[in-house]
Protein backbone atom coordinates (compact mmCIF):
# COMPACT_ATOMS: atom_id res chain seq x y z
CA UNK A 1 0.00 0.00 0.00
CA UNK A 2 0.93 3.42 -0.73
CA UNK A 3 1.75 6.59 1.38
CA UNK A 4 -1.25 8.26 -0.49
CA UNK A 5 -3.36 5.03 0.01
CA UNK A 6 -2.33 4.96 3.35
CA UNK A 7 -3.12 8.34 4.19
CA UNK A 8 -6.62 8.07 2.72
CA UNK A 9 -7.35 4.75 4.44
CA UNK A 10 -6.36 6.88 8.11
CA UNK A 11 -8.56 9.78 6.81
CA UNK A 12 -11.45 6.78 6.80
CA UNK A 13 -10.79 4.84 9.77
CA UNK A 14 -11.13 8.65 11.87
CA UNK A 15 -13.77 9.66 10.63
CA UNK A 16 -15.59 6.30 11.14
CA UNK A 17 -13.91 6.43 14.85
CA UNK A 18 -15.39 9.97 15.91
CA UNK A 19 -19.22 8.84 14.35
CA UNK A 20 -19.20 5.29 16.34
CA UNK A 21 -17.83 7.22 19.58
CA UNK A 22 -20.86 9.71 19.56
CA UNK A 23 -23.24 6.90 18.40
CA UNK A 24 -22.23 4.52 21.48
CA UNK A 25 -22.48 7.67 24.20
CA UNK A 26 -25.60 8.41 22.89
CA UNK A 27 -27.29 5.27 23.09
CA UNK A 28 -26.59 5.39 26.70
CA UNK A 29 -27.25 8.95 27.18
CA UNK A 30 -29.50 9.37 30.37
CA UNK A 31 -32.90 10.96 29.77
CA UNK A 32 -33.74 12.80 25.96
CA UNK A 33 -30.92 13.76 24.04
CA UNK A 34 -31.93 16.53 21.16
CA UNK A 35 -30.16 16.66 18.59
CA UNK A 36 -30.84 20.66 17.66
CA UNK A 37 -30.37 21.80 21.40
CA UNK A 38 -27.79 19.26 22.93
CA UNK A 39 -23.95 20.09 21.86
CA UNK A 40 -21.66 17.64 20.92
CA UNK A 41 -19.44 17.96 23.59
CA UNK A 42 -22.27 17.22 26.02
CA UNK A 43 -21.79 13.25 25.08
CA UNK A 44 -18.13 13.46 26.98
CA UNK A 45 -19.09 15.06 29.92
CA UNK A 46 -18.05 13.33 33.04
CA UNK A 47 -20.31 13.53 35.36
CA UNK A 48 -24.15 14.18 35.55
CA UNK A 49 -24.63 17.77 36.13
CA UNK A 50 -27.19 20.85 35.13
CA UNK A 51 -25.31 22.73 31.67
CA UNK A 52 -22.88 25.80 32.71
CA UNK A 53 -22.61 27.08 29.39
CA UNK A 54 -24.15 30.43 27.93
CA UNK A 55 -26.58 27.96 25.67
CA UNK A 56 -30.24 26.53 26.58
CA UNK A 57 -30.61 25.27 30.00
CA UNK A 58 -30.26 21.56 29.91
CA UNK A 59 -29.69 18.30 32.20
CA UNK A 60 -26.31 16.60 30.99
CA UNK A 61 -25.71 12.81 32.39
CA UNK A 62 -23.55 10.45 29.38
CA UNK A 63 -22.88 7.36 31.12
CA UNK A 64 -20.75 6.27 28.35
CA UNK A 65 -19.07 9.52 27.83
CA UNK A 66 -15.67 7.83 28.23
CA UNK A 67 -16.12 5.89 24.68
CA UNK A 68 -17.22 9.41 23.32
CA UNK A 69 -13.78 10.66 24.25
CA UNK A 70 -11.98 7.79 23.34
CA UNK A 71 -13.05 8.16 20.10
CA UNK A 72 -12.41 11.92 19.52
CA UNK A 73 -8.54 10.98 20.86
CA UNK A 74 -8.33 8.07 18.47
CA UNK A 75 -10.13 9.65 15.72
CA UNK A 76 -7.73 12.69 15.85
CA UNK A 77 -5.02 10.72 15.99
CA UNK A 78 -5.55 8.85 13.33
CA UNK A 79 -6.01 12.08 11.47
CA UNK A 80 -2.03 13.21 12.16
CA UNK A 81 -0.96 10.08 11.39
CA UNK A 82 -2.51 10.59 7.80
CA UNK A 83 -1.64 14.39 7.87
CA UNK A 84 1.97 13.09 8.37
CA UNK A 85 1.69 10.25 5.22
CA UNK A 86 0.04 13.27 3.16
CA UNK A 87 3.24 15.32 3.49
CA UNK A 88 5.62 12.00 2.93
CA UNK A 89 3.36 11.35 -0.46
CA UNK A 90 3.59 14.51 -1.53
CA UNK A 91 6.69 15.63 -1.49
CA UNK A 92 8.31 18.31 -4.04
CA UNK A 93 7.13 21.72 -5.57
CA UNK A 94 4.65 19.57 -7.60
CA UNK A 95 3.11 18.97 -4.65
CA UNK A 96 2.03 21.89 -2.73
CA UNK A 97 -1.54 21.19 -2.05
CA UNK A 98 -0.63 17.73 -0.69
CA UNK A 99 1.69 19.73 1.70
CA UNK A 100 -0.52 22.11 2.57
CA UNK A 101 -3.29 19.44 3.35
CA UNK A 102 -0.91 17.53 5.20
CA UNK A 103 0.03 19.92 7.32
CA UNK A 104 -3.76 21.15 8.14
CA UNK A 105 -4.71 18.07 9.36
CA UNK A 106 -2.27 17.82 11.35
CA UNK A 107 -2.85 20.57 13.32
CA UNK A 108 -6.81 19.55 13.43
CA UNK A 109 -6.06 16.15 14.49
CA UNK A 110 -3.82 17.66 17.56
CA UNK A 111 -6.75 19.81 18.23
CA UNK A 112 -9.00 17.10 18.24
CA UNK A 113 -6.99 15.02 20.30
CA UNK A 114 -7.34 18.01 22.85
CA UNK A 115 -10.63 18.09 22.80
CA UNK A 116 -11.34 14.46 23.71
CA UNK A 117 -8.73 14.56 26.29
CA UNK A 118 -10.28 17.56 28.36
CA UNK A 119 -13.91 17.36 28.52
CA UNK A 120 -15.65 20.78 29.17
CA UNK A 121 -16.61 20.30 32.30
CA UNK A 122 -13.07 19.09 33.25
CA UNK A 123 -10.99 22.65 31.95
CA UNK A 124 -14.08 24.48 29.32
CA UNK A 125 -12.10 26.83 27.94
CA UNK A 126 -9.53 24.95 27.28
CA UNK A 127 -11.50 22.50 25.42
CA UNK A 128 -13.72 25.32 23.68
CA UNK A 129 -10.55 26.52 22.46
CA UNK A 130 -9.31 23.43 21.03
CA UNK A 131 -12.96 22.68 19.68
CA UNK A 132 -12.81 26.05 17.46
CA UNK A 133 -9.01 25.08 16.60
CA UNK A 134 -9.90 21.68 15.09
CA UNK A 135 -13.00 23.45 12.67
CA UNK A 136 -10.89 26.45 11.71
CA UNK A 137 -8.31 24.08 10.49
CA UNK A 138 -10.82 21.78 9.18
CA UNK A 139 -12.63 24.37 6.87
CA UNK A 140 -8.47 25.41 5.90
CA UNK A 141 -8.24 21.69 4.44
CA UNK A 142 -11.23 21.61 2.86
CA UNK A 143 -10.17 24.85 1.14
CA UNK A 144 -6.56 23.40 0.66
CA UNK A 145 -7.81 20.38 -1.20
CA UNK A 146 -10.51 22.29 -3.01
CA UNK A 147 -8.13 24.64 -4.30
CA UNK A 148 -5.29 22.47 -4.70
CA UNK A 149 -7.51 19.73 -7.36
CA UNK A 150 -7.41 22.49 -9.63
CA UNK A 151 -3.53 22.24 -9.98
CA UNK A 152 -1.45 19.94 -12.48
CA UNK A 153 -1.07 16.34 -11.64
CA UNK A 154 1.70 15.09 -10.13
CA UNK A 155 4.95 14.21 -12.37
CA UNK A 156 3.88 10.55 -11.74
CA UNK A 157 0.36 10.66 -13.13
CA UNK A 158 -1.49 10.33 -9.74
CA UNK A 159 -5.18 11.44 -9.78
CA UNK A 160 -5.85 14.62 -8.28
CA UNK A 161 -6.43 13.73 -4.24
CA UNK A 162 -10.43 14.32 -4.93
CA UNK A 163 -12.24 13.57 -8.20
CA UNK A 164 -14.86 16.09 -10.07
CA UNK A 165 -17.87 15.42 -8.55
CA UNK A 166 -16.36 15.19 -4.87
CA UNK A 167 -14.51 18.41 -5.63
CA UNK A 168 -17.92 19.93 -6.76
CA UNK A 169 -19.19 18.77 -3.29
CA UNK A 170 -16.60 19.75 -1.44
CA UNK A 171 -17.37 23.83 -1.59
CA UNK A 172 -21.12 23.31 -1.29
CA UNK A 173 -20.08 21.16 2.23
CA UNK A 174 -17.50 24.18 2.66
CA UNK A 175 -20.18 26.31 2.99
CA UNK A 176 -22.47 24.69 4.69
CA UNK A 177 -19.60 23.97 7.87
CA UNK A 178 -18.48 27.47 7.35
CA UNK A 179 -22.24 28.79 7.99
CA UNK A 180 -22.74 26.36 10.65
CA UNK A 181 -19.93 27.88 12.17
CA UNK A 182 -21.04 31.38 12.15
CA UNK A 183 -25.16 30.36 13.29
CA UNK A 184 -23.41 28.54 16.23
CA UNK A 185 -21.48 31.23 17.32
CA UNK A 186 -24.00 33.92 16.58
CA UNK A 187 -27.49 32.31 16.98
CA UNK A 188 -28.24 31.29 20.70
CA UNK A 189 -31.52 29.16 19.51
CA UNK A 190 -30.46 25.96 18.23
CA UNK A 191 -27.11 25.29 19.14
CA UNK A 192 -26.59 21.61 18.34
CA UNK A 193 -27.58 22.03 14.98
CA UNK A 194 -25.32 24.79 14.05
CA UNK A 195 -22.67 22.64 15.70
CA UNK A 196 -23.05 19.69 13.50
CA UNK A 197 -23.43 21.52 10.66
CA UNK A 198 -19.78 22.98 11.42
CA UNK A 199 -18.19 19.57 13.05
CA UNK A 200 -20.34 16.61 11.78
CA UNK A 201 -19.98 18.02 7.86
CA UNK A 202 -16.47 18.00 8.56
CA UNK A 203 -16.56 14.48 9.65
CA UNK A 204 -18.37 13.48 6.63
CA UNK A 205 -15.90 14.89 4.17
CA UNK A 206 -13.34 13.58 5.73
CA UNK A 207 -14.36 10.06 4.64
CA UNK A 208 -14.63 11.67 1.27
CA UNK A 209 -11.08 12.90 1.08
CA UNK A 210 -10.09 9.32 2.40
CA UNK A 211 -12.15 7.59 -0.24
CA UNK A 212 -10.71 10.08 -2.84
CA UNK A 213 -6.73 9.54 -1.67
CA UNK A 214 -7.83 5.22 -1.80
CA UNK A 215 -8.76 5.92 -5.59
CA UNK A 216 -5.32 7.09 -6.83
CA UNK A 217 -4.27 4.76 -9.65
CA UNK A 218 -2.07 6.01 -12.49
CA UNK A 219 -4.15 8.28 -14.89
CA UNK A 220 -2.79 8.86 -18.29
CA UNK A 221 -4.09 12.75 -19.06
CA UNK A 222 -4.58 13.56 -22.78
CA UNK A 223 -1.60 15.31 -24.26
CA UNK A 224 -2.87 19.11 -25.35
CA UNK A 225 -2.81 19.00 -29.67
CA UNK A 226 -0.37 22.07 -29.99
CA UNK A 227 1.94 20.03 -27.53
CA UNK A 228 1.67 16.75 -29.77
CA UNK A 229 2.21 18.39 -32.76
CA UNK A 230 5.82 20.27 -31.55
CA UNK A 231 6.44 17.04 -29.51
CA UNK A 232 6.56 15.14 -33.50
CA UNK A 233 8.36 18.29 -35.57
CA UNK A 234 11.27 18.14 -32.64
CA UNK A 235 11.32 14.14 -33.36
CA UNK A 236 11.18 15.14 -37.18
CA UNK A 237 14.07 17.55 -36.95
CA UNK A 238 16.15 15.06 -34.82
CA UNK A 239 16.09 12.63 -36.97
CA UNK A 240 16.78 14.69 -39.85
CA UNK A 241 19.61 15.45 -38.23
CA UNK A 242 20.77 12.16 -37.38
CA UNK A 243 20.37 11.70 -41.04
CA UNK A 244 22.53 14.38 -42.38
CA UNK A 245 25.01 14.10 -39.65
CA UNK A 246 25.29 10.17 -40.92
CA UNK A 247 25.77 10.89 -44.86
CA UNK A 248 28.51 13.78 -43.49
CA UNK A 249 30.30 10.74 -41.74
CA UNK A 250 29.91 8.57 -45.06
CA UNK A 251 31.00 11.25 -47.51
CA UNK A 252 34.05 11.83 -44.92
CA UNK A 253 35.29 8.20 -45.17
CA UNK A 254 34.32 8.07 -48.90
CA UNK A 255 36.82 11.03 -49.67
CA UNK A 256 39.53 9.57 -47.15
CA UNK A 257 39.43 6.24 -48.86
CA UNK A 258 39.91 8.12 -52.35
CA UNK A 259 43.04 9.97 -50.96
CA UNK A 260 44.01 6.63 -50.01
């Protein structure tokens, strides 16, 4: 398997990770757990306990929330470790937008990591912080890869790291995190949905990109017509030449054998 493969199969396995963590904490979840007014974050809390946040009143108690935070940790994680075999596939000026991804998730899977390791009732700001860190970053690779499919192929022939229609998808889920971000920080009423449409999009295109990286076989692209055509006349005038420069040689040892 491939770096690139590689990096696209740990792309998959987090995002897979971070939707079975919240999926097991919530099928435990103590009481009604509403998807438009409950955050994220409530499903690692460590303890049962009223909400101490500026949002909605609300009763928090996640029995499981230690397999919600386990899977944040691992699921960020996992996204470094395919940050880091973005950077090793992509390596040289060719490669920028690899780079850049590379580097971006990175950083989001670090802040991730944070986030599952300090729940908010443990150190909230902290966590908070690292929470806005992770989407920031997350929206920055979306952007990176976005941007970067438009540039030229690798010298090898690799497929871009996302195909057309994924690529075409990829700024309409842009904007729909992006917005989610704003409503959630802006808009009191409703804050669990603005938060998934920021983090949970995220999530989702994440499994895209990893998909995307999996599907990188060599891809001959069509060579432009004006470029074919001065690829053959430079053939032509080498071998005329070649030609020339061979009846020179002949005509040289034909006069050398008459001085003879």
């Amino acid at each position: 398997m491939t770096q690139r493969k590689a990096a696209g199969l740990m792309f998959i396995l987090s995002a897979i990770v971070a939707f079975v963590g919240q999926a097991l904490a919530l099928m435990k979840w103590e009481g009604v757990y509403e998807l438009s007014w409950n955050l994220i974050s409530d499903l690692g809390v460590t303890e049962c306990m009223p909400s101490d946040d500026n949002f909605t009143s609300r009763f928090i108690c996640s029995p499981w929330h230690g397999w919600f935070n386990f899977g944040l940790c691992a699921s960020g994680v996992l996204l470094v470790i395919g940050g880091v075999l973005l950077i090793l596939a992509h390596k040289g000026k060719e490669a920028r937008a690899g780079l850049r991804a590379g580097v971006l998730a990175i950083i989001q899977g670090v802040a991730i990591c944070v986030v599952g390791a300090v729940p908010h009732n443990v150190a909230g700001n902290l966590h908070d912080g690292a929470a806005l860190v992770s989407v920031v970053f997350g929206l920055g690779l979306m952007l990176a890869v976005a941007v970067g499919t438009r540039e030229p192929a690798l010298p090898d022939g690799q497929r871009p790291m996302i195909n057309a229609a994924v690529h075409k998808l990829t700024w309409v889920l842009l904007a729909v995190s992006t917005a989610g971000l704003v409503a959630f920080m802006m808009v009191a009423d409703r804050p669990g949905l603005w938060e998934r449409m920021a983090v949970d999009v995220q999530t989702v295109w994440t499994l895209l990109l990893g998909v995307g990286l999996l599907n990188s076989k060599i891809e001959a692209r069509p060579v432009p017509q004006r470029t074919q055509e001065a690829w053959e006349k430079r053939i032509a005038i080498m071998e005329a030449a070649k030609a020339e420069e061979k009846k020179a040689a002949q005509r040289a040892e034909k006069k050398k054998g008459e001085a003879k």
